[in-house]
C-alpha atoms as a PDB file:
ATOM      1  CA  UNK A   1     132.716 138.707-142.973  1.00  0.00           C
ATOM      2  CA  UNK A   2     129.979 141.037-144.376  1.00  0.00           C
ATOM      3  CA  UNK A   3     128.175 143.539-142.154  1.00  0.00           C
ATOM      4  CA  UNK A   4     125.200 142.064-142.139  1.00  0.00           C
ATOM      5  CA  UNK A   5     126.476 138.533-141.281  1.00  0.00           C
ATOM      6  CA  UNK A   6     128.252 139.942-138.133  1.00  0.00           C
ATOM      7  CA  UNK A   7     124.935 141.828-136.668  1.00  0.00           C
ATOM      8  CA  UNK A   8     123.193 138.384-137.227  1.00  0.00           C
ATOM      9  CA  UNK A   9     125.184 136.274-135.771  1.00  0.00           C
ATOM     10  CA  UNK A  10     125.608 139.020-132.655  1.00  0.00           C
ATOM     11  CA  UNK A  11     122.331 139.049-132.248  1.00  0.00           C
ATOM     12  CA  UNK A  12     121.969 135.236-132.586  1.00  0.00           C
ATOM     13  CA  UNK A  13     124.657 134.916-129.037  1.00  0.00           C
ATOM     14  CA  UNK A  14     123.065 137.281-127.219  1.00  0.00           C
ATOM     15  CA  UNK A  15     119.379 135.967-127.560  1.00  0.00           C
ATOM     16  CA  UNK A  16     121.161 132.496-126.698  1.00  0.00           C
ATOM     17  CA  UNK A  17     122.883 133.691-124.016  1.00  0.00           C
ATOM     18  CA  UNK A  18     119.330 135.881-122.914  1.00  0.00           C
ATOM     19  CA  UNK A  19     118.138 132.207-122.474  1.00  0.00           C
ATOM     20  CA  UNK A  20     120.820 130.579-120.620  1.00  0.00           C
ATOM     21  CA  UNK A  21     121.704 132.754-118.147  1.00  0.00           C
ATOM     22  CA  UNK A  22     119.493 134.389-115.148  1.00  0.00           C
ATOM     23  CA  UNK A  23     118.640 137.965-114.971  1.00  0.00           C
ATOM     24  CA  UNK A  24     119.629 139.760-112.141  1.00  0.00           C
ATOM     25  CA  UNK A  25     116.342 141.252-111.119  1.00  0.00           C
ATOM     26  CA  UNK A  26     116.280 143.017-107.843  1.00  0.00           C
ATOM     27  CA  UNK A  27     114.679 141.535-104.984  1.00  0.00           C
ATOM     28  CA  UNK A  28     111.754 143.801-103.011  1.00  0.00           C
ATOM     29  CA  UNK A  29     112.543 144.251 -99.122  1.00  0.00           C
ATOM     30  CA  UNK A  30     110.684 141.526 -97.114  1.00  0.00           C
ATOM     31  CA  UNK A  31     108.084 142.778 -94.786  1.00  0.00           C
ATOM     32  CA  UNK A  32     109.121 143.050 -91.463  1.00  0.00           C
ATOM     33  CA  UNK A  33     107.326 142.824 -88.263  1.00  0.00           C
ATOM     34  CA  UNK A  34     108.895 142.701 -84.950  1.00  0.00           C
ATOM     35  CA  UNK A  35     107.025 141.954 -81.550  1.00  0.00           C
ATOM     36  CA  UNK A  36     108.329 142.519 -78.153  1.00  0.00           C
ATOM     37  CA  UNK A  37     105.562 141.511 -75.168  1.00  0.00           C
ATOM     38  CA  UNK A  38     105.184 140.244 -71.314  1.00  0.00           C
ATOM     39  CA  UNK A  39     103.570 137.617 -72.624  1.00  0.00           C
ATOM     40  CA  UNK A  40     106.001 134.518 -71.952  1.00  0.00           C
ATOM     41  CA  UNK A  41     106.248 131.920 -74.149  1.00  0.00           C
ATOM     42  CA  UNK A  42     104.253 129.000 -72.351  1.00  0.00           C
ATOM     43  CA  UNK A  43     100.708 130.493 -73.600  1.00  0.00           C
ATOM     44  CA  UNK A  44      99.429 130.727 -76.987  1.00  0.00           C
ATOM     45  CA  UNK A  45      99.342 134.338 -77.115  1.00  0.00           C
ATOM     46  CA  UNK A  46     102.662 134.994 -79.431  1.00  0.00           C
ATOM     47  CA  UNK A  47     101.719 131.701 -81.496  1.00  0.00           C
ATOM     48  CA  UNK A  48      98.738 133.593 -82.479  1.00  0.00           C
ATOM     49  CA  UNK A  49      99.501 136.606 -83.448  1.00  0.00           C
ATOM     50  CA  UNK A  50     102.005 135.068 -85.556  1.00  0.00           C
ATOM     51  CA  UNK A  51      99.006 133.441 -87.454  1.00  0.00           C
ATOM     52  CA  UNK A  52      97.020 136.439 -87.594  1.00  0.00           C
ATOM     53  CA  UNK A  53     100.228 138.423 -89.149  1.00  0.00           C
ATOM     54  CA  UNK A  54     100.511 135.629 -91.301  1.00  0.00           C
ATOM     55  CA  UNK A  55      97.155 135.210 -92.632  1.00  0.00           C
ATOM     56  CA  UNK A  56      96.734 139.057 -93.537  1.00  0.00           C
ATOM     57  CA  UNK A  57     100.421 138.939 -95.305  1.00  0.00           C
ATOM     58  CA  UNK A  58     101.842 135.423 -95.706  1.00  0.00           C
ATOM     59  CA  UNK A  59     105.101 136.763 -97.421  1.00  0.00           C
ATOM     60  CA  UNK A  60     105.650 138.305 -94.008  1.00  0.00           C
ATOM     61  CA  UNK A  61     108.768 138.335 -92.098  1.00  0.00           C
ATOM     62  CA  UNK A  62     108.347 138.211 -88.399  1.00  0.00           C
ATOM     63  CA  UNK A  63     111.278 139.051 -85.324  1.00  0.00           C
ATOM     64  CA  UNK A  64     111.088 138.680 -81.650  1.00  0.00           C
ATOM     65  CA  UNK A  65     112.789 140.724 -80.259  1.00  0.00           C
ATOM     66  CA  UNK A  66     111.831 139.837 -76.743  1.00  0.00           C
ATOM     67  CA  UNK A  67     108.830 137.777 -74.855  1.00  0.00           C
ATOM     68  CA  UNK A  68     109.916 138.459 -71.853  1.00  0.00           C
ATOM     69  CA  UNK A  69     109.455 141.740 -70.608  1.00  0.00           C
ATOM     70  CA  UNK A  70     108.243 142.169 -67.009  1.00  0.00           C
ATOM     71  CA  UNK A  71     105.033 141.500 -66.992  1.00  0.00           C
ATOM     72  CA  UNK A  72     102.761 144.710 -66.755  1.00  0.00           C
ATOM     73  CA  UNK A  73     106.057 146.689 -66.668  1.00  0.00           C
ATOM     74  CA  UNK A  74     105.427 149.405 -69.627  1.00  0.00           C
ATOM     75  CA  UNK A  75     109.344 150.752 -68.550  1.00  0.00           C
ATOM     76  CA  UNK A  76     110.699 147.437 -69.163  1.00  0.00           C
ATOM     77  CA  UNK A  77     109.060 147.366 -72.754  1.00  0.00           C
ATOM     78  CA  UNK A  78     109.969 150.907 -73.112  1.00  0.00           C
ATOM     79  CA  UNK A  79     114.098 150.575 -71.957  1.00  0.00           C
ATOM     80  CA  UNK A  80     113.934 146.931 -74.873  1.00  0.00           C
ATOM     81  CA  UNK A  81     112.468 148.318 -77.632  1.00  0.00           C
ATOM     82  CA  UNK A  82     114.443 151.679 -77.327  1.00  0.00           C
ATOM     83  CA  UNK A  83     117.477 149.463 -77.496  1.00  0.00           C
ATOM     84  CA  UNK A  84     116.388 147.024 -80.710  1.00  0.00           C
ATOM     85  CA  UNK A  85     114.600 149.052 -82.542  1.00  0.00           C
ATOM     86  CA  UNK A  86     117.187 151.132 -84.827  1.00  0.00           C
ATOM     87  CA  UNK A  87     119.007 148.224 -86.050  1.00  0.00           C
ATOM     88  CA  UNK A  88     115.910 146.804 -87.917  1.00  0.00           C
ATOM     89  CA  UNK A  89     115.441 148.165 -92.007  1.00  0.00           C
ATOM     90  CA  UNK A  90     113.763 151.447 -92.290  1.00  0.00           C
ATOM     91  CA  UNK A  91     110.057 150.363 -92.868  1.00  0.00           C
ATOM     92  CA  UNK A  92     109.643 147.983 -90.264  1.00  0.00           C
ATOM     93  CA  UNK A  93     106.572 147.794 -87.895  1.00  0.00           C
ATOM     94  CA  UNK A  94     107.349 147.102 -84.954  1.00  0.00           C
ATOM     95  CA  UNK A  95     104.513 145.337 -82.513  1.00  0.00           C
ATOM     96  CA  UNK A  96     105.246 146.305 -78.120  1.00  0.00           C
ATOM     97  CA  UNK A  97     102.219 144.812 -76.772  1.00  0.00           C
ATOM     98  CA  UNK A  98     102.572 145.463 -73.040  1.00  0.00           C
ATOM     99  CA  UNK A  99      99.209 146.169 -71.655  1.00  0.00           C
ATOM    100  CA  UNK A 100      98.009 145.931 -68.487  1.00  0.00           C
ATOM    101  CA  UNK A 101      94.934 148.197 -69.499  1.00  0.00           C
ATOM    102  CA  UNK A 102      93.734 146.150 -72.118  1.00  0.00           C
ATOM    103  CA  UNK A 103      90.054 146.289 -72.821  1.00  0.00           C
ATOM    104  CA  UNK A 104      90.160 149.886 -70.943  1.00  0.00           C
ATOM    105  CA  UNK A 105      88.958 153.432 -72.325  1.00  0.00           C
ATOM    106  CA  UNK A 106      93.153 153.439 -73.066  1.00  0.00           C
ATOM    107  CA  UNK A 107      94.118 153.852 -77.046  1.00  0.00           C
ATOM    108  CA  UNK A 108      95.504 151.792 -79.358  1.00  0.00           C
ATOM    109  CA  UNK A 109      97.933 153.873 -81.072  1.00  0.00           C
ATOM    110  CA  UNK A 110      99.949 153.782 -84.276  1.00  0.00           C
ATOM    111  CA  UNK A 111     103.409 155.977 -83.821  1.00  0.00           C
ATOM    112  CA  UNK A 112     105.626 156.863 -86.999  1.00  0.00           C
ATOM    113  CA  UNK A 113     109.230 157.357 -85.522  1.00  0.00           C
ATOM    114  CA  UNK A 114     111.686 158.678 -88.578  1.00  0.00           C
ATOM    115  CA  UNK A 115     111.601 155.443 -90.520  1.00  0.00           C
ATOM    116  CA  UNK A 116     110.087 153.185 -88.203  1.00  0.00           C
ATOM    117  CA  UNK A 117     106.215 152.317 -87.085  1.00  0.00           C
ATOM    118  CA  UNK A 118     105.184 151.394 -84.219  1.00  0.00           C
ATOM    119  CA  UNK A 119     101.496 149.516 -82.898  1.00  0.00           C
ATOM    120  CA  UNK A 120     100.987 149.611 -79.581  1.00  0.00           C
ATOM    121  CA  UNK A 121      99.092 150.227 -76.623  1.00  0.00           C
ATOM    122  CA  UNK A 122      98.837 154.494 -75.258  1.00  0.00           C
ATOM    123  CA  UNK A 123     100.855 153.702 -72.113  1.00  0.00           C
ATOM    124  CA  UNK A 124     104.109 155.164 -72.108  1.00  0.00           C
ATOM    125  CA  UNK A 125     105.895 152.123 -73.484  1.00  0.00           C
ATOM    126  CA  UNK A 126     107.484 154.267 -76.309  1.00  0.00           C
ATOM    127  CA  UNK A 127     108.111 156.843 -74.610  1.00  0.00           C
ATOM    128  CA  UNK A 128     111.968 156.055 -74.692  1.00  0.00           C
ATOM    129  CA  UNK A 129     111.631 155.489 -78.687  1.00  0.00           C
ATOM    130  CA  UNK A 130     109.993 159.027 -78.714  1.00  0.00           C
ATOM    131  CA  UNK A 131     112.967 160.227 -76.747  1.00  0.00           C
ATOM    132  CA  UNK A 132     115.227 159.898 -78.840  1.00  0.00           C
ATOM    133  CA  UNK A 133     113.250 161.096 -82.262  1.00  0.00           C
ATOM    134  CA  UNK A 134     113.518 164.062 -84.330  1.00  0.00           C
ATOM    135  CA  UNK A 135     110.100 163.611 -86.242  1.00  0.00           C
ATOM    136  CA  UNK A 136     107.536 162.152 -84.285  1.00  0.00           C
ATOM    137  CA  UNK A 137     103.986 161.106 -85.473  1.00  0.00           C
ATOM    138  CA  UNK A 138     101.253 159.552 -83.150  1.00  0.00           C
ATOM    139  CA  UNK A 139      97.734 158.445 -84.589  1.00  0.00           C
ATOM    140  CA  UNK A 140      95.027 156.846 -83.004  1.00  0.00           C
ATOM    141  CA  UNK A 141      93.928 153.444 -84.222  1.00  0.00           C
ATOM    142  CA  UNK A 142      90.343 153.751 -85.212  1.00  0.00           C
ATOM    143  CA  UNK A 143      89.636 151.921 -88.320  1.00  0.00           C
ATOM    144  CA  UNK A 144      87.602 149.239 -87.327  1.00  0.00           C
ATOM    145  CA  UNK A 145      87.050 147.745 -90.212  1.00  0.00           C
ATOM    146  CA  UNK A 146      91.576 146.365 -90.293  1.00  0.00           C
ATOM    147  CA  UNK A 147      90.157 144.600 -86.706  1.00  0.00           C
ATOM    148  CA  UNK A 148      89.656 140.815 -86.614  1.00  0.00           C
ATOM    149  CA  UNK A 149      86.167 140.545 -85.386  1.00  0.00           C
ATOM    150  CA  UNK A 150      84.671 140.354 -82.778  1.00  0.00           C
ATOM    151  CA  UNK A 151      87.404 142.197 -81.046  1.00  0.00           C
ATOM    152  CA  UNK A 152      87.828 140.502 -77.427  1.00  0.00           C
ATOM    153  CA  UNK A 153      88.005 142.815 -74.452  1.00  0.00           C
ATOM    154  CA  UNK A 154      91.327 140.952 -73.232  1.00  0.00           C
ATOM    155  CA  UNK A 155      93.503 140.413 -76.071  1.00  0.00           C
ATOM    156  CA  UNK A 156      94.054 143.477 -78.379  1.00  0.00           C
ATOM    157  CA  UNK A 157      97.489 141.756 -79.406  1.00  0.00           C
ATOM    158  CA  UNK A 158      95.697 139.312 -81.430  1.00  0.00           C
ATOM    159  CA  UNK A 159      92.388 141.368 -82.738  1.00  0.00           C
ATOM    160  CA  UNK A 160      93.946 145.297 -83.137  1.00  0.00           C
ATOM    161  CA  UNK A 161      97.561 145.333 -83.274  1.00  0.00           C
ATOM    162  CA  UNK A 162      98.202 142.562 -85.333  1.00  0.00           C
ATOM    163  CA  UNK A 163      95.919 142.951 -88.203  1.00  0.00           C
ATOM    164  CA  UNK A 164      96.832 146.724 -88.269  1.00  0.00           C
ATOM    165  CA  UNK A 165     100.572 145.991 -88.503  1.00  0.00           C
ATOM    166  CA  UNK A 166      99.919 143.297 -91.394  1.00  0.00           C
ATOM    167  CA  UNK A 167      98.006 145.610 -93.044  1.00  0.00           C
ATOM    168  CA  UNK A 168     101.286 148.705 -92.244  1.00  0.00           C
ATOM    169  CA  UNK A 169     103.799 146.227 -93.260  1.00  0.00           C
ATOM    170  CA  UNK A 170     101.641 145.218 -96.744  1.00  0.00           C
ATOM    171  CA  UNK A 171     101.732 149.276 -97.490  1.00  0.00           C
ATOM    172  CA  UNK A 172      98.631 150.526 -96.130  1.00  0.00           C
ATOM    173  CA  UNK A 173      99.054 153.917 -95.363  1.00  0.00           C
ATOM    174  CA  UNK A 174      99.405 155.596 -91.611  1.00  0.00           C
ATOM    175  CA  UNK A 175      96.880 158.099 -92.402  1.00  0.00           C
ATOM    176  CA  UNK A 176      94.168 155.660 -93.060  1.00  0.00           C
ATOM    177  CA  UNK A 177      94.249 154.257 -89.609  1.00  0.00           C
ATOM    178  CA  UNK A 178      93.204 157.342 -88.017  1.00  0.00           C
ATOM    179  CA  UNK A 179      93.567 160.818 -87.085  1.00  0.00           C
ATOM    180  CA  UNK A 180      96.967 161.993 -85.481  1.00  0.00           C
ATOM    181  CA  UNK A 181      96.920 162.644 -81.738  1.00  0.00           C
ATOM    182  CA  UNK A 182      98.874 165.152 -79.317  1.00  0.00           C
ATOM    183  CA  UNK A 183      98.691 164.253 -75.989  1.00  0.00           C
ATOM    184  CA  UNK A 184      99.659 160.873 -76.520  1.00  0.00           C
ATOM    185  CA  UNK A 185     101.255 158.780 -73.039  1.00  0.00           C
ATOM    186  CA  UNK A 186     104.509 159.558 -72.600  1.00  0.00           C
ATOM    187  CA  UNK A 187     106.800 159.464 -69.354  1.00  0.00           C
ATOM    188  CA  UNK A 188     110.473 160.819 -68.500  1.00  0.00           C
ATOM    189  CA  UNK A 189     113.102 157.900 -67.374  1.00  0.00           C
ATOM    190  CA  UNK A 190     114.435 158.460 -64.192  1.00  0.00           C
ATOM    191  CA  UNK A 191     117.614 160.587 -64.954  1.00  0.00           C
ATOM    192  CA  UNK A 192     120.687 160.666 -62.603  1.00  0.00           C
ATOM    193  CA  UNK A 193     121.392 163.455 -60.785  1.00  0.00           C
ATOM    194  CA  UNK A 194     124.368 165.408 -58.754  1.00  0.00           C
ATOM    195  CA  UNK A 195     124.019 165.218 -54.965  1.00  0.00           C
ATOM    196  CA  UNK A 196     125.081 168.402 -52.690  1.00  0.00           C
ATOM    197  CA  UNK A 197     128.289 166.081 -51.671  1.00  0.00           C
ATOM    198  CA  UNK A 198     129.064 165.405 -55.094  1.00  0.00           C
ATOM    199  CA  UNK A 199     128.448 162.294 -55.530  1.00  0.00           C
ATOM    200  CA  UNK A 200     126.218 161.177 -58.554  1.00  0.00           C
ATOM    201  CA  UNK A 201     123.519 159.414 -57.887  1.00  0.00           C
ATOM    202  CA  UNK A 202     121.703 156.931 -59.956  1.00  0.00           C
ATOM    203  CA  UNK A 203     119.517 153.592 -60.014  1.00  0.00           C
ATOM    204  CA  UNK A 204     119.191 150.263 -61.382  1.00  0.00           C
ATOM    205  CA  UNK A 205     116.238 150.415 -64.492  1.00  0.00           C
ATOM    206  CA  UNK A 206     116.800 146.737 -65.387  1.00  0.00           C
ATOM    207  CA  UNK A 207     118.290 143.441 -64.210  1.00  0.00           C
ATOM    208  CA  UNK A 208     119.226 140.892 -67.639  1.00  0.00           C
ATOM    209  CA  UNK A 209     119.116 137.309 -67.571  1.00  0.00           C
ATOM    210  CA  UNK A 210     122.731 136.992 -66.547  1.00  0.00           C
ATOM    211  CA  UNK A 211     121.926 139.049 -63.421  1.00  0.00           C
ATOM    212  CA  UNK A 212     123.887 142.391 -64.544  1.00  0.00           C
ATOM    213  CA  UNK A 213     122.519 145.605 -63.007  1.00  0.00           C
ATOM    214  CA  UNK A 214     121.744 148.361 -65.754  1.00  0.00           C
ATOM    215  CA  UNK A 215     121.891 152.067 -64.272  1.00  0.00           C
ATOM    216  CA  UNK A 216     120.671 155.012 -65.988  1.00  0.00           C
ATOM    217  CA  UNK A 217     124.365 156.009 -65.250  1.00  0.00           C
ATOM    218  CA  UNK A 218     125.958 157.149 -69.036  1.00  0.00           C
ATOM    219  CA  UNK A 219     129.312 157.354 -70.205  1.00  0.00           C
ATOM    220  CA  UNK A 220     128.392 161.343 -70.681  1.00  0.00           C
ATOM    221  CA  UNK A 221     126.955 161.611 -67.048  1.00  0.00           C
ATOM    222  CA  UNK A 222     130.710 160.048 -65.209  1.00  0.00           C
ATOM    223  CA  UNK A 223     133.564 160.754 -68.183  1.00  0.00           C
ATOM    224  CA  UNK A 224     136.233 160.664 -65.064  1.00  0.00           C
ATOM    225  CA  UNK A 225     135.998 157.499 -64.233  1.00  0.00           C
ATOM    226  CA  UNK A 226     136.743 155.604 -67.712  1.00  0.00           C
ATOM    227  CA  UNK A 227     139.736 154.944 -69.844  1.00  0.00           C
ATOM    228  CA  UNK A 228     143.359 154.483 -68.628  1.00  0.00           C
ATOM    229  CA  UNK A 229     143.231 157.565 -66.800  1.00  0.00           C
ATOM    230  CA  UNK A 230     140.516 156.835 -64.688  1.00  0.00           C
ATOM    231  CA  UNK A 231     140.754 159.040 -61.461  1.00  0.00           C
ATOM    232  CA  UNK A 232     139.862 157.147 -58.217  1.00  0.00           C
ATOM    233  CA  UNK A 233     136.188 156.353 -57.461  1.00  0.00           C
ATOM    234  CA  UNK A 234     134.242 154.083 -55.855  1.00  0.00           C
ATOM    235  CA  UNK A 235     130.694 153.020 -56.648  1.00  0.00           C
ATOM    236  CA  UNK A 236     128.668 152.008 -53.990  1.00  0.00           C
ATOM    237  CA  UNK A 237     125.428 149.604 -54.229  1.00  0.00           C
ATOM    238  CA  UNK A 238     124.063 148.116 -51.325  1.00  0.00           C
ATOM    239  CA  UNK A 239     126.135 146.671 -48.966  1.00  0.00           C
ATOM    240  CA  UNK A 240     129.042 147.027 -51.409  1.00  0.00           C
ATOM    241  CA  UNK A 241     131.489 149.258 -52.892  1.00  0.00           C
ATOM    242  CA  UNK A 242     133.222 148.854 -56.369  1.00  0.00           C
ATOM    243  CA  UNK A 243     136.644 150.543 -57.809  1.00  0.00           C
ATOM    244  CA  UNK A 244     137.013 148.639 -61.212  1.00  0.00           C
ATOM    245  CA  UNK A 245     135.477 149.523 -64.353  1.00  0.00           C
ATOM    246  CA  UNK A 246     136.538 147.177 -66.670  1.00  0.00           C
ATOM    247  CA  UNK A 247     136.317 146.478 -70.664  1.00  0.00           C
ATOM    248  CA  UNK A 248     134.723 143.155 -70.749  1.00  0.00           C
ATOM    249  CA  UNK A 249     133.073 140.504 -68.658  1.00  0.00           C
ATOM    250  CA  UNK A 250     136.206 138.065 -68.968  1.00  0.00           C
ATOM    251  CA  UNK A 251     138.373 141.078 -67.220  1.00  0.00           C
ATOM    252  CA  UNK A 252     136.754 140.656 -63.784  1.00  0.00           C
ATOM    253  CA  UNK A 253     137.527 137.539 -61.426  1.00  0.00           C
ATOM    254  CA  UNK A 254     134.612 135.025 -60.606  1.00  0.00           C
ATOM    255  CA  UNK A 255     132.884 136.094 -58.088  1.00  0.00           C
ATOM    256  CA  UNK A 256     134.261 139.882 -57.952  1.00  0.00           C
ATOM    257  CA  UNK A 257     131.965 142.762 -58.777  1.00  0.00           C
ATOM    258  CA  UNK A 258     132.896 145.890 -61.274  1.00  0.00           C
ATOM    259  CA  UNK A 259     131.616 148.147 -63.460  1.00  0.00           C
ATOM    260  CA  UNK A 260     131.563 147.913 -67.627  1.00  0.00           C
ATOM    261  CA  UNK A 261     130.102 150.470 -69.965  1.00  0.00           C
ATOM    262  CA  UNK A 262     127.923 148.225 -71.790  1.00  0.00           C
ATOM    263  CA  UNK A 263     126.467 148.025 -75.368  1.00  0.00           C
ATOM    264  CA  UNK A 264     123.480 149.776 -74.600  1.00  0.00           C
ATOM    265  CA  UNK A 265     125.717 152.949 -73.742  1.00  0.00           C
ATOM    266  CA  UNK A 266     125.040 152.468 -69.877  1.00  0.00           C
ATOM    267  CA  UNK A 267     127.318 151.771 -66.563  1.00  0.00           C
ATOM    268  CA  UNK A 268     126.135 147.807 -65.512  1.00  0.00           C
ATOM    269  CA  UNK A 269     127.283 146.162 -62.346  1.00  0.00           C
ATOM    270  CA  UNK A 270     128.257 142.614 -63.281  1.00  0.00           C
ATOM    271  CA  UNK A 271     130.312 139.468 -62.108  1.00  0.00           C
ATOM    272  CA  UNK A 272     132.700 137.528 -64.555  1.00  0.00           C
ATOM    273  CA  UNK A 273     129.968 134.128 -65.042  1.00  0.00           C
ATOM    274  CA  UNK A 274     128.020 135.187 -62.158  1.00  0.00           C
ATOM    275  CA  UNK A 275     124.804 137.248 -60.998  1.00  0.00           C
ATOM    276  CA  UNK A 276     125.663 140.357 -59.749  1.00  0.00           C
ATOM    277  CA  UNK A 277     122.191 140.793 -58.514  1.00  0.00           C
ATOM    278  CA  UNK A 278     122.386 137.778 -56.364  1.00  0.00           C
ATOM    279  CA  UNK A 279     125.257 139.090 -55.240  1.00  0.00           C
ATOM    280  CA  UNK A 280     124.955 142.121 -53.955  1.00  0.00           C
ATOM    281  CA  UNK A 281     120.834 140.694 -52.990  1.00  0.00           C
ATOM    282  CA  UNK A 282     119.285 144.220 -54.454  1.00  0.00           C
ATOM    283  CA  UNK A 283     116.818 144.710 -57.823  1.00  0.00           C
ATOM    284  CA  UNK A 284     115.345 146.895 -60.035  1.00  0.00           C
ATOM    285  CA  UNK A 285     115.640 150.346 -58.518  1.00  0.00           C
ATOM    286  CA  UNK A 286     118.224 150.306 -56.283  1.00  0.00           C
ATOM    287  CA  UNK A 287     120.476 153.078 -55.492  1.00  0.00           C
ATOM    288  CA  UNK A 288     123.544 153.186 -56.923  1.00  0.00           C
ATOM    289  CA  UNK A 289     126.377 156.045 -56.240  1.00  0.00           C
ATOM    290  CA  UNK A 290     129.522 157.689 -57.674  1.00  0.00           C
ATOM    291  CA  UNK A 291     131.881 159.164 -55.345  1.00  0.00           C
ATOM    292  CA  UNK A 292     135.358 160.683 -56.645  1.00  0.00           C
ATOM    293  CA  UNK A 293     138.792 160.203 -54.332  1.00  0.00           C
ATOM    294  CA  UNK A 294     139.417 163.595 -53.507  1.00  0.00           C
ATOM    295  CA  UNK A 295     136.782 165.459 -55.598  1.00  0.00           C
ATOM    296  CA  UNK A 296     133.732 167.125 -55.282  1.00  0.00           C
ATOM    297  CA  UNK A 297     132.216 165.852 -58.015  1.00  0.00           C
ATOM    298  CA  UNK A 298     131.653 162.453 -60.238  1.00  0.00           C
ATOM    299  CA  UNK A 299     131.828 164.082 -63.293  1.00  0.00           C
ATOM    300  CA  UNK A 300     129.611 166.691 -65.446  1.00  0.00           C
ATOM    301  CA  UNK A 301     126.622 167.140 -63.840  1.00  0.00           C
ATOM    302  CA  UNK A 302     123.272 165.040 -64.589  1.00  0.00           C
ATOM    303  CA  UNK A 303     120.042 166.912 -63.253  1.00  0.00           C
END
C-alpha cells in the first residue's frame, strides 16, 4: 500500500468514526441554590421562592436543606446552616431566610465565606458560618434594580433574597450588589465552661426531630471521658444522671439514656428509638454537667 493510500483511508475512519461516536465534552457545574427557613412547609412561602429562583435562572438547581428551623430563632438557623453548608460545591449560594425583622431598618446582606455565598437577613444567623472562616466578606444588598418589584414590607424571601441569589448563582458578581460592610450582626454561641468544682458545664443549643439533646459540649472540651479508656464520669441533666457514652444509637437499651459524640462533632443525650427530651421532660437550654470520679476536673478547660 502506497503512502498516500494509507493517509486517505486513515483519514477516511477517523472522520467516520468523528460521526459515530459522541464527544466527551465536559459538562458546566449546575447552579446551586440552597435555602434553609422557619417557614414550614404548609404556606406558600418556599413554593415561591422556588419560582422566583426559577424564573431568573431556569437551569437552576435548588436544595433544602431545612424548612424547619424554629421559627424566629436566628441560633437555630445559625447552629443548621453551620452544619450543611461545607458539603455543598464551592460556588453555591446559599439562601437562610430567618427573619423576624423583616420589613425593619435591618439589612439584607450578601456574605462571601471562602467559596461559599450567602443571602440573608443582618441578624446573626451566620454568625456560626463566620466562625469558622478564614476569609470573610460581608456586603450590603443595595441594588435595587436585582429586586422583584414592588418589594413587600413582609416577605424579603421572595422580593430581595431570591432574585439576588438567581442573579449570584447565574455569575453576577458580589461587588455589584453593594458596598462591603464591617459591623455586620454577629453573636458568640454559648461556649462551655469549667466550674470552681470542676465540673464542666454546658447546655442544650438544639433538640432534633428524634428528640436527641445537642450540647455545645465537644469532643476537645471532655477528651477523658471517650474511647475505651474512658475514666469514670457522670453527666447530669435534669433529674438524671448518665455514665455511658456510647458509639451509636443501636448501643443503648430502649428506654435508657447515654451520651454519643455525634456527626456534628458534639456530645447529644439520646435514647435507642426514643426521645430523650421527653424523657428527661427538659428543652433547649438546659443545663447539662460533667463531673469526673475522683477528679477535679472534666477535662481541658472550656472558658
Amino acid at each position: 500500500m502506497n503512502i498516500e493510500l494509507e493517509h486517505w483511508l486513515s483519514q477516511t475512519f477517523a472522520s467516520a468514526w468523528l460521526k459515530t461516536c459522541p464527544q466527551r465534552i465536559p459538562l458546566a457545574r449546575p447552579h446551586v441554590v440552597t435555602l434553609t427557613t422557619d417557614f414550614g412547609l404548609a404556606d406558600h412561602f418556599v413554593g415561591t421562592m422556588k419560582g422566583v429562583l426559577l424564573d431568573v435562572l431556569p437551569e437552576i438547581n435548588i436544595v433544602d436543606i431545612s424548612h424547619a428551623v424554629q421559627a424566629f430563632d436566628a441560633l437555630d438557623g445559625a447552629l443548621i446552616i453551620s452544619e450543611a453548608y461545607s458539603y455543598f460545591p464551592a460556588g453555591t449560594v446559599h439562601m437562610v431566610v430567618v427573619d423576624p425583622g423583616v420589613g425593619s431598618d435591618r439589612r439584607p446582606i450578601l456574605a462571601t465565606v471562602g467559596e461559599h455565598y450567602f443571602v440573608a437577613p443582618d441578624n446573626g444567623v451566620l454568625s456560626l458560618v463566620y466562625e469558622s472562616a478564614e476569609r470573610i466578606s460581608v456586603r450590603e444588598i443595595t441594588s435595587s434594580h436585582y429586586f422583584r418589584q414592588p418589594v413587600s414590607s413582609t416577605f424579603h424571601g421572595r422580593d430581595i433574597f431570591a432574585p439576588v441569589a438567581a442573579n449570584l448563582a447565574k455569575g453576577v458578581d458580589p461587588a455589584k450588589f453593594g458596598e462591603e460592610i464591617m459591623d455586620y450582626a454577629a453573636f458568640a454561641a454559648p461556649k462551655p465552661r469549667t466550674a470552681p468544682d470542676g465540673s464542666l458545664q454546658g447546655i442544650v443549643l438544639k433538640i432534633d426531630r428524634f428528640g436527641n439533646l445537642l450540647t455545645n459540649i465537644r469532643a476537645e472540651h471532655a477528651p477523658h471521658i471517650l474511647g475505651d479508656n474512658a475514666s469514670p464520669f457522670r453527666i447530669a441533666i435534669g433529674q438524671h444522671e448518665i455514665t455511658d457514652i456510647l458509639r451509636h444509637y443501636a448501643q443503648g437499651a430502649p428506654e435508657k439514656l447515654f451520651g454519643i459524640m455525634g456527626s456534628a462533632g458534639c456530645l447529644e443525650i439520646c435514647s435507642n428509638r426514643g426521645s430523650a427530651a421527653k424523657l428527661l421532660g427538659v428543652g433547649k437550654g438546659a443545663e447539662v454537667s460533667i463531673r469526673m470520679e475522683g477528679a477535679a476536673a472534666a477535662g481541658s478547660p472550656a472558658r
